[in-house]
N, C-alpha and C. Protein backbone atom coordinates (compact mmCIF):
# COMPACT_ATOMS: atom_id res chain seq x y z
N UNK A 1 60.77 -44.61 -48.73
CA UNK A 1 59.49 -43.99 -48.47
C UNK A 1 59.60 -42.49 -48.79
N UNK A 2 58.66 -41.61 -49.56
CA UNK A 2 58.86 -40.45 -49.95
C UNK A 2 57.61 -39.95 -49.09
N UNK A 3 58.02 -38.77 -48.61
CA UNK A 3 57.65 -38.08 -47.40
C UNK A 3 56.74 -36.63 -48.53
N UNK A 4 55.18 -36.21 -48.36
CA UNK A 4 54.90 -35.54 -49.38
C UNK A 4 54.58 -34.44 -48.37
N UNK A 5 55.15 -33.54 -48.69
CA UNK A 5 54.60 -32.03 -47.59
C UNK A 5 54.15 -31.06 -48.19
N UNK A 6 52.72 -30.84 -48.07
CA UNK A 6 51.84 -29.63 -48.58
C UNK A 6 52.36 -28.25 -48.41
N UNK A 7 52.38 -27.63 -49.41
CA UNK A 7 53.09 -26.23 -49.62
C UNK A 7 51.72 -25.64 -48.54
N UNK A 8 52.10 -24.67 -48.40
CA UNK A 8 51.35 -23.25 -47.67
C UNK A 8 50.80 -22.23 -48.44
N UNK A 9 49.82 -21.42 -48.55
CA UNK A 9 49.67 -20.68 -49.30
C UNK A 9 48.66 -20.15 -48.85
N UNK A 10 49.14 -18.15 -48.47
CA UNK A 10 48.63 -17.55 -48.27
C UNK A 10 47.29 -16.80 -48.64
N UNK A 11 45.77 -16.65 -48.25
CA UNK A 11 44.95 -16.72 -48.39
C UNK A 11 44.14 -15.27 -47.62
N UNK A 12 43.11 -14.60 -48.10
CA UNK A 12 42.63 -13.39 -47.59
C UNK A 12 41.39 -13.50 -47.08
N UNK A 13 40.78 -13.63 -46.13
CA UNK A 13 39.44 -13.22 -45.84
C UNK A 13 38.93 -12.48 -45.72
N UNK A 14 37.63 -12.21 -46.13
CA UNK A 14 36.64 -10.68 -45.71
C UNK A 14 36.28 -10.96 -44.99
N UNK A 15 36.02 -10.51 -43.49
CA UNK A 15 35.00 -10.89 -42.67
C UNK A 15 34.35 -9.44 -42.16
N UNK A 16 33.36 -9.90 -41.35
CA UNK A 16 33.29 -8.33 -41.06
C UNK A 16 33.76 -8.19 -39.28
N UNK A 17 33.82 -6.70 -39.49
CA UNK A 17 34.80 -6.49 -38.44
C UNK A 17 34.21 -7.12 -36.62
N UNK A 18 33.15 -7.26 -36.75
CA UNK A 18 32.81 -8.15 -35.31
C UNK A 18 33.40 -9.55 -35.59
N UNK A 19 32.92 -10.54 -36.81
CA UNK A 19 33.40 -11.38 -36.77
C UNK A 19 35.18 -11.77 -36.47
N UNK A 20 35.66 -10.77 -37.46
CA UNK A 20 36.97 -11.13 -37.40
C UNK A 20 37.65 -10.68 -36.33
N UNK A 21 36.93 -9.59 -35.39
CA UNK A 21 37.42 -9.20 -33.89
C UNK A 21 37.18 -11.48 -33.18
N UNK A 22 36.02 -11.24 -33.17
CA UNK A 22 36.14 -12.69 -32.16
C UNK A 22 36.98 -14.07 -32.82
N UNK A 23 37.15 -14.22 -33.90
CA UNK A 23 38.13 -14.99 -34.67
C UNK A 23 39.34 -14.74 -33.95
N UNK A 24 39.67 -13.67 -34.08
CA UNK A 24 41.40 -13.42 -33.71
C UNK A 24 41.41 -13.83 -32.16
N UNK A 25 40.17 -13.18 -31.47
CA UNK A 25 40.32 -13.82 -29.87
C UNK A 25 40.19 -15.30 -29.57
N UNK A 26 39.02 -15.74 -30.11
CA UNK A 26 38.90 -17.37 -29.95
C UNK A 26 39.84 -18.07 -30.59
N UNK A 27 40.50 -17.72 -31.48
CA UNK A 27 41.82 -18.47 -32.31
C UNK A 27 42.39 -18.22 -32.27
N UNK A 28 43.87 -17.90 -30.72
CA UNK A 28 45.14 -17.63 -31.22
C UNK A 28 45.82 -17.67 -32.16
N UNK A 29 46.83 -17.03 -32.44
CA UNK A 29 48.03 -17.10 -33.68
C UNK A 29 48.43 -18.31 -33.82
N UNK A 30 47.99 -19.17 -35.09
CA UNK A 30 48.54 -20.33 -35.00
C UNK A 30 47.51 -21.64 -34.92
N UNK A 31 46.54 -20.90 -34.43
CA UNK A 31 45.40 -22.42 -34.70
C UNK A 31 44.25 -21.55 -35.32
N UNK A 32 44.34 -20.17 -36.08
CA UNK A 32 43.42 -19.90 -36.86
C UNK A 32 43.16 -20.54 -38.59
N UNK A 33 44.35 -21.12 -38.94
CA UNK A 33 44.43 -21.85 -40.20
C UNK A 33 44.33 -22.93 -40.08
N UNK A 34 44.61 -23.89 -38.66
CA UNK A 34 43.99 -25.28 -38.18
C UNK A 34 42.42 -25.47 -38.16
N UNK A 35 41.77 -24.24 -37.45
CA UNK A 35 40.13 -24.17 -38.16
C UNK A 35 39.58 -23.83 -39.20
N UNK A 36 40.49 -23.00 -39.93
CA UNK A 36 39.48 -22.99 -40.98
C UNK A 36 39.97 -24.05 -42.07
N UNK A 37 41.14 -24.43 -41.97
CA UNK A 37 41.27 -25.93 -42.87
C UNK A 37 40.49 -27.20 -42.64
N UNK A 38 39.91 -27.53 -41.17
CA UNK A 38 39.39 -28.39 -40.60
C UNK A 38 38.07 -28.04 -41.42
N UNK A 39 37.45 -26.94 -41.00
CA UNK A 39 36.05 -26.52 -41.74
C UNK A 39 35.81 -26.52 -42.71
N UNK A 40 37.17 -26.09 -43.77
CA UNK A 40 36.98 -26.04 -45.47
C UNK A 40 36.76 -28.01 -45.92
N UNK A 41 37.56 -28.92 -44.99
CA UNK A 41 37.77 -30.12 -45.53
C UNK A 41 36.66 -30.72 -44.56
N UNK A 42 35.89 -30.36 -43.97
CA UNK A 42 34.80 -31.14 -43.11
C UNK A 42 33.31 -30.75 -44.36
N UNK A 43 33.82 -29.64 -44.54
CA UNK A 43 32.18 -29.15 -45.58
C UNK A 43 32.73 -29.77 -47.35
N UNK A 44 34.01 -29.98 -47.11
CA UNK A 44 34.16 -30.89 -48.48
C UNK A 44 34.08 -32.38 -48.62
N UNK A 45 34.16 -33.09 -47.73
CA UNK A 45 33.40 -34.13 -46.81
C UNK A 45 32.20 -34.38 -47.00
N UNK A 46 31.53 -33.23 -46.43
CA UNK A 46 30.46 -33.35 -46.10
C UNK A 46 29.34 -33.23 -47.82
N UNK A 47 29.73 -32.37 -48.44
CA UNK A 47 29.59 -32.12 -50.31
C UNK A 47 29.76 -33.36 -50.73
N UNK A 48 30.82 -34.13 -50.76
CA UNK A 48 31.04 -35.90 -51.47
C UNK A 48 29.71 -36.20 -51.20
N UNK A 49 29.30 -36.72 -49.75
CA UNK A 49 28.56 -37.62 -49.54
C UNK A 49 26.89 -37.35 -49.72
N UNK A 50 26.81 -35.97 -50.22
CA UNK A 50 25.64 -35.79 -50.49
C UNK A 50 25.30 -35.79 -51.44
N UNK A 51 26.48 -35.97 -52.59
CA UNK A 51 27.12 -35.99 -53.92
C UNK A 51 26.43 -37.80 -54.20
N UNK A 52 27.25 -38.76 -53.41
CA UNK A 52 27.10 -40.01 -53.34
C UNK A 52 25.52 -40.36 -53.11
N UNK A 53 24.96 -39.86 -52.46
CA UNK A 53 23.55 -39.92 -51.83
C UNK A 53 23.09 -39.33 -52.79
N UNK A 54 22.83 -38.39 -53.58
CA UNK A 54 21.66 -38.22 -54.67
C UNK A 54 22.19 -39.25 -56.00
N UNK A 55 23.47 -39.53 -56.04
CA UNK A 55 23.65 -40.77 -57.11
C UNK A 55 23.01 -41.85 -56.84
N UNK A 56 23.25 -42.23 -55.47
CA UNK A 56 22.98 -43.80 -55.51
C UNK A 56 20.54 -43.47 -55.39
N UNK A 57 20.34 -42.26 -55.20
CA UNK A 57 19.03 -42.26 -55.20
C UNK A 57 18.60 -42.42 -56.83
N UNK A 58 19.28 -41.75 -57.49
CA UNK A 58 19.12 -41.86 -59.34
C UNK A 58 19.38 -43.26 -58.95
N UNK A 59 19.91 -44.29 -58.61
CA UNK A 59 20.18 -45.22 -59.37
C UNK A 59 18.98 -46.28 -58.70
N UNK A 60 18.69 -46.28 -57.76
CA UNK A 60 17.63 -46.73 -56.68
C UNK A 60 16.56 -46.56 -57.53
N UNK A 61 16.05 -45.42 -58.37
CA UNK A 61 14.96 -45.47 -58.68
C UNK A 61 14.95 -45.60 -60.44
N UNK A 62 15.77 -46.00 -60.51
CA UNK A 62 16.36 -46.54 -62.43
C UNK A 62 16.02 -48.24 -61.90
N UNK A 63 16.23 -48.63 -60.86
CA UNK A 63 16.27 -49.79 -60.93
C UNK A 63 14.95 -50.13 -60.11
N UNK A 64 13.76 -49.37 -60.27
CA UNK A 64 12.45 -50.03 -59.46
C UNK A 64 11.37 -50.10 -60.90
């Protein structure tokens, strides 16, 4: 069994300075890249299926 482990790779945000004040408080060191990976792959998720849903509507109305 081959075991596949995602490299890391460091990344910059702009935020502005209120935001990124309450970021650093509500997200300790350490679960601030657990949310925003959760969020980047929940809104890429969420992009497929709306992706899927205007296809299968083209095809819904090819076939009436």
């Amino acid at each position: 069994m081959v075991k596949v482990v995602d490299t890391i790779e460091r990344v910059t945000l702009k935020l502005p300075k209120p935001v990124a004040a309450y970021f650093r408080k509500a997200f300790p060191h350490g679960q601030r890249s657990r949310f925003v990976e959760e969020c980047i792959l929940s809104h890429k998720h969420q992009a497929e299926i709306e992706k899927m849903e205007k296809e299968l509507q083209k095809v819904g109305k090819s076939r009436q």
